[in-house]
Structures are given as C-alpha cells and as structure tokens.
C-alpha atoms as a PDB file:
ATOM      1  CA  UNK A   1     186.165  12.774   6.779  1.00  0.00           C
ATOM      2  CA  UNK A   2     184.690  10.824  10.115  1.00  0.00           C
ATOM      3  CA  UNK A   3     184.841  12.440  13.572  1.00  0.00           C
ATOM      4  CA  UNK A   4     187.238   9.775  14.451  1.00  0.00           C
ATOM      5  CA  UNK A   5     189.972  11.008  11.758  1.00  0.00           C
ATOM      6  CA  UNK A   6     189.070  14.422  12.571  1.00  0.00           C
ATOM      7  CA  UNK A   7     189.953  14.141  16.590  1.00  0.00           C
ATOM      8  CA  UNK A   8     192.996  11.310  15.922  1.00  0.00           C
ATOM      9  CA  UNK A   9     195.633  14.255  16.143  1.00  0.00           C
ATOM     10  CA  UNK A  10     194.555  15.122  19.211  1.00  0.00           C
ATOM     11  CA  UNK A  11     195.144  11.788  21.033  1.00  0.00           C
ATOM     12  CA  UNK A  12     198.862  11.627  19.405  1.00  0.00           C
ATOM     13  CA  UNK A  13     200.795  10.461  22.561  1.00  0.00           C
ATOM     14  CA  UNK A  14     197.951   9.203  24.704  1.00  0.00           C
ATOM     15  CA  UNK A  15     197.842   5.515  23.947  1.00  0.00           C
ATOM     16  CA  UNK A  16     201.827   5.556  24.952  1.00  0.00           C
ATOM     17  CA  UNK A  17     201.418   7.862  28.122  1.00  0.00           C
ATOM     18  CA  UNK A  18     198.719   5.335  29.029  1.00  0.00           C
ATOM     19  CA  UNK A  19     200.478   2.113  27.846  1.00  0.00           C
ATOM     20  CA  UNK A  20     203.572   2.956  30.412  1.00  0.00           C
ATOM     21  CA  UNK A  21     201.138   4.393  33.106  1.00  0.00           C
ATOM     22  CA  UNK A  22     199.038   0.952  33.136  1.00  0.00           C
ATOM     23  CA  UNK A  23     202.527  -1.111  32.985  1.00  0.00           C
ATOM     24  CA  UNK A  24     204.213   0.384  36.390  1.00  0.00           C
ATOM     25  CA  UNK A  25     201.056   2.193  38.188  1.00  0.00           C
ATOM     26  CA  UNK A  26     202.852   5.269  38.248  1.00  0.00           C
ATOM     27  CA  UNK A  27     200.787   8.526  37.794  1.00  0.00           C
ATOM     28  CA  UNK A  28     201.007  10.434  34.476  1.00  0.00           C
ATOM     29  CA  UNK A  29     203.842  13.361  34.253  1.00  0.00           C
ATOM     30  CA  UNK A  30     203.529  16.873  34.751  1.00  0.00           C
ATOM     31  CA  UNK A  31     204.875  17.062  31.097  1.00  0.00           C
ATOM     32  CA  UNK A  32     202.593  14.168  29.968  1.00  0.00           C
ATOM     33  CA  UNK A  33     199.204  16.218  31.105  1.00  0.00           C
ATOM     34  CA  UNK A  34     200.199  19.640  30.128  1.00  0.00           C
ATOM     35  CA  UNK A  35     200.524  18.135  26.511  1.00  0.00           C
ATOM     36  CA  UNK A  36     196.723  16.334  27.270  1.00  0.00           C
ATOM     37  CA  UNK A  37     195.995  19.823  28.521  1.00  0.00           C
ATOM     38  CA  UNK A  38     197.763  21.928  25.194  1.00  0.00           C
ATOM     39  CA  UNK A  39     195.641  19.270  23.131  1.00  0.00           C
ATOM     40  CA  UNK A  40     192.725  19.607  24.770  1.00  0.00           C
ATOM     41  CA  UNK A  41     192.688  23.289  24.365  1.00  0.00           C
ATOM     42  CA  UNK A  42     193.747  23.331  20.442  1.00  0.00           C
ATOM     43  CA  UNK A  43     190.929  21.067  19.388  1.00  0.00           C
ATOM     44  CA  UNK A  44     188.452  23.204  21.397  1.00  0.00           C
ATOM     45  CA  UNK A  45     189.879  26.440  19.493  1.00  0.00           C
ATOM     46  CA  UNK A  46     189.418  24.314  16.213  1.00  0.00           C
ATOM     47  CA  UNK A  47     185.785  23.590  17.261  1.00  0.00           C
ATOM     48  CA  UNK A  48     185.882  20.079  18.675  1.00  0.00           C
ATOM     49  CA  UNK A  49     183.470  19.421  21.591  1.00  0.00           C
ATOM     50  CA  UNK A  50     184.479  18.055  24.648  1.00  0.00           C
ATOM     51  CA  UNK A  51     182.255  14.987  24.842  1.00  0.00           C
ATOM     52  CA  UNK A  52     184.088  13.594  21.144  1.00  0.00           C
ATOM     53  CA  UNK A  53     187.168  14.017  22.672  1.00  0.00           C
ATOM     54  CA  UNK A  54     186.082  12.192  25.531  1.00  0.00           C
ATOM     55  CA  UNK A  55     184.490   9.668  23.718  1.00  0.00           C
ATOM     56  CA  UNK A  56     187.179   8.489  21.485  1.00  0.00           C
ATOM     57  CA  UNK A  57     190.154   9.239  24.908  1.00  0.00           C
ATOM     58  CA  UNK A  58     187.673   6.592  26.432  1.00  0.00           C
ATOM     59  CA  UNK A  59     187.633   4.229  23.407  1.00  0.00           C
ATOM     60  CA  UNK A  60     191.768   4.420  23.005  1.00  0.00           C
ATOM     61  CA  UNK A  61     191.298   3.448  26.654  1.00  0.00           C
ATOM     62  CA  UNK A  62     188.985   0.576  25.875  1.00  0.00           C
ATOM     63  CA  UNK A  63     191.859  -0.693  23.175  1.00  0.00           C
ATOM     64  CA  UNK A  64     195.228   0.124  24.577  1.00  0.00           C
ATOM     65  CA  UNK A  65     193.651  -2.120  27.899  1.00  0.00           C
ATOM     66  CA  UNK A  66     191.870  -5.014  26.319  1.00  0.00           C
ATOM     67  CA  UNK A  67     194.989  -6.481  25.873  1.00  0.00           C
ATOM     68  CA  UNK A  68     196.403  -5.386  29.540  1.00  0.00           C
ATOM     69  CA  UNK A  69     193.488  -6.087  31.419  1.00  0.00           C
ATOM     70  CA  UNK A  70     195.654  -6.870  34.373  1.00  0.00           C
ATOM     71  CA  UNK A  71     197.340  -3.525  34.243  1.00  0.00           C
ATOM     72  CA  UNK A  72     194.082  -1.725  33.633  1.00  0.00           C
ATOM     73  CA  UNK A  73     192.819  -3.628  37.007  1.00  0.00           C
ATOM     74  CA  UNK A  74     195.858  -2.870  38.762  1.00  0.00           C
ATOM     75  CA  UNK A  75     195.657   1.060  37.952  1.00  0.00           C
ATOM     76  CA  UNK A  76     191.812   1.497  38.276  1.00  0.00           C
ATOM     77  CA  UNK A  77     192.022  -0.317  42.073  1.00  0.00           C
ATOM     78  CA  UNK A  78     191.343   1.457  44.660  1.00  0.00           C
ATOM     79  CA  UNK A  79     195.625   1.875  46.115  1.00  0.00           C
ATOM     80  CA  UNK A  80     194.231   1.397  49.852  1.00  0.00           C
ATOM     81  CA  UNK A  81     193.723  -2.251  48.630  1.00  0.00           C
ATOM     82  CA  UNK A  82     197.042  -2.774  47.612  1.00  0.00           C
ATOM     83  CA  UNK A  83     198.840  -4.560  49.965  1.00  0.00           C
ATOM     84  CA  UNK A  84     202.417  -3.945  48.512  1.00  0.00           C
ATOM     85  CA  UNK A  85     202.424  -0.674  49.567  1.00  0.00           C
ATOM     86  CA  UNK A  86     201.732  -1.533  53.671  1.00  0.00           C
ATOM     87  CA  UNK A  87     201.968  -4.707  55.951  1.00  0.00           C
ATOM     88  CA  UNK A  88     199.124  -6.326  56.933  1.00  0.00           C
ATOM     89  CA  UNK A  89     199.476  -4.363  60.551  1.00  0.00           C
ATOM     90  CA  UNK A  90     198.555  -1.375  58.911  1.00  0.00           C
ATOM     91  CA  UNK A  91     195.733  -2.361  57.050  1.00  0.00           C
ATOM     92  CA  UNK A  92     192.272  -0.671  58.236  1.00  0.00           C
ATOM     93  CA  UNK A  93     189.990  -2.958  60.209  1.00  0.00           C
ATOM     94  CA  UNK A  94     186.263  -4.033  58.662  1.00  0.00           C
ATOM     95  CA  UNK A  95     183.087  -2.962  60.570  1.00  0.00           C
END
C-alpha cells in the first residue's frame, strides 16, 4: 500500500470543509477543525509524520481548487483588499 492510501482516511471531510469554505469565504467551524485537529492527532498515534499529512492536505488543496480558482483567489486575498466589506472612504491611503 502507497503513502497516499495509507493517509486518505485522514483527509475524510477536508475536500468538503474546503469546497464550502472556498464557495462563501467564510472561515472553517469550530466543529470542522476540531475534527482536522482529532485527525491530525490519530494518524500521529498511528505513526504518520506530519510533513505526509501536509503534503497530501496541500495536494487535496491543489485539486479541490483547480477547478475553483476564483474561489481559491477570493479566500487566499488578503480581506483588507476586499472592497465589499468597506466603502471606498474607509479604505487606507498609499504612501
């Protein structure tokens, strides 16, 4: 068996949490992380490291966006840049 079917249980949930996260901007749940968290912490008890579960979190990433890129733009931007959130009055001046 490959790493990558070794680690899959571990993601179970994350492509969804991050499908409706990049589709409305809104910040994972509290209930949404502590399962991340409770995941995180089983497949370092059975002896997974943390850089393959990084590795393939980042590659689900790479797939769930590729076809979203807007969304993935949208939720990696910097919010002081959003101008939906404030008028134009309220925006910070350049130097």
């Amino acid at each position: 068996m490959d790493e990558w079917e070794t680690v899959r249980p571990y993601l179970r949930g994350y492509a969804e949490m991050l499908t409706g996260v990049s589709a409305t901007g809104r910040r994972p749940t509290r209930e949404e992380l502590d399962e991340r968290r409770a995941l995180g912490e089983r497949a370092a008890e059975d002896g997974h490291s943390l850089r393959a579960l990084v590795r393939h979190h980042l590659a689900a990433t790479r797939a769930a966006w590729r076809t979203a890129l807007d969304s993935a733009d949208r939720v990696l931007a910097d919010p002081r840049d959003r101008d939906d959130d404030r008028t134009h009055d309220d925006a910070p001046e350049s130097t």
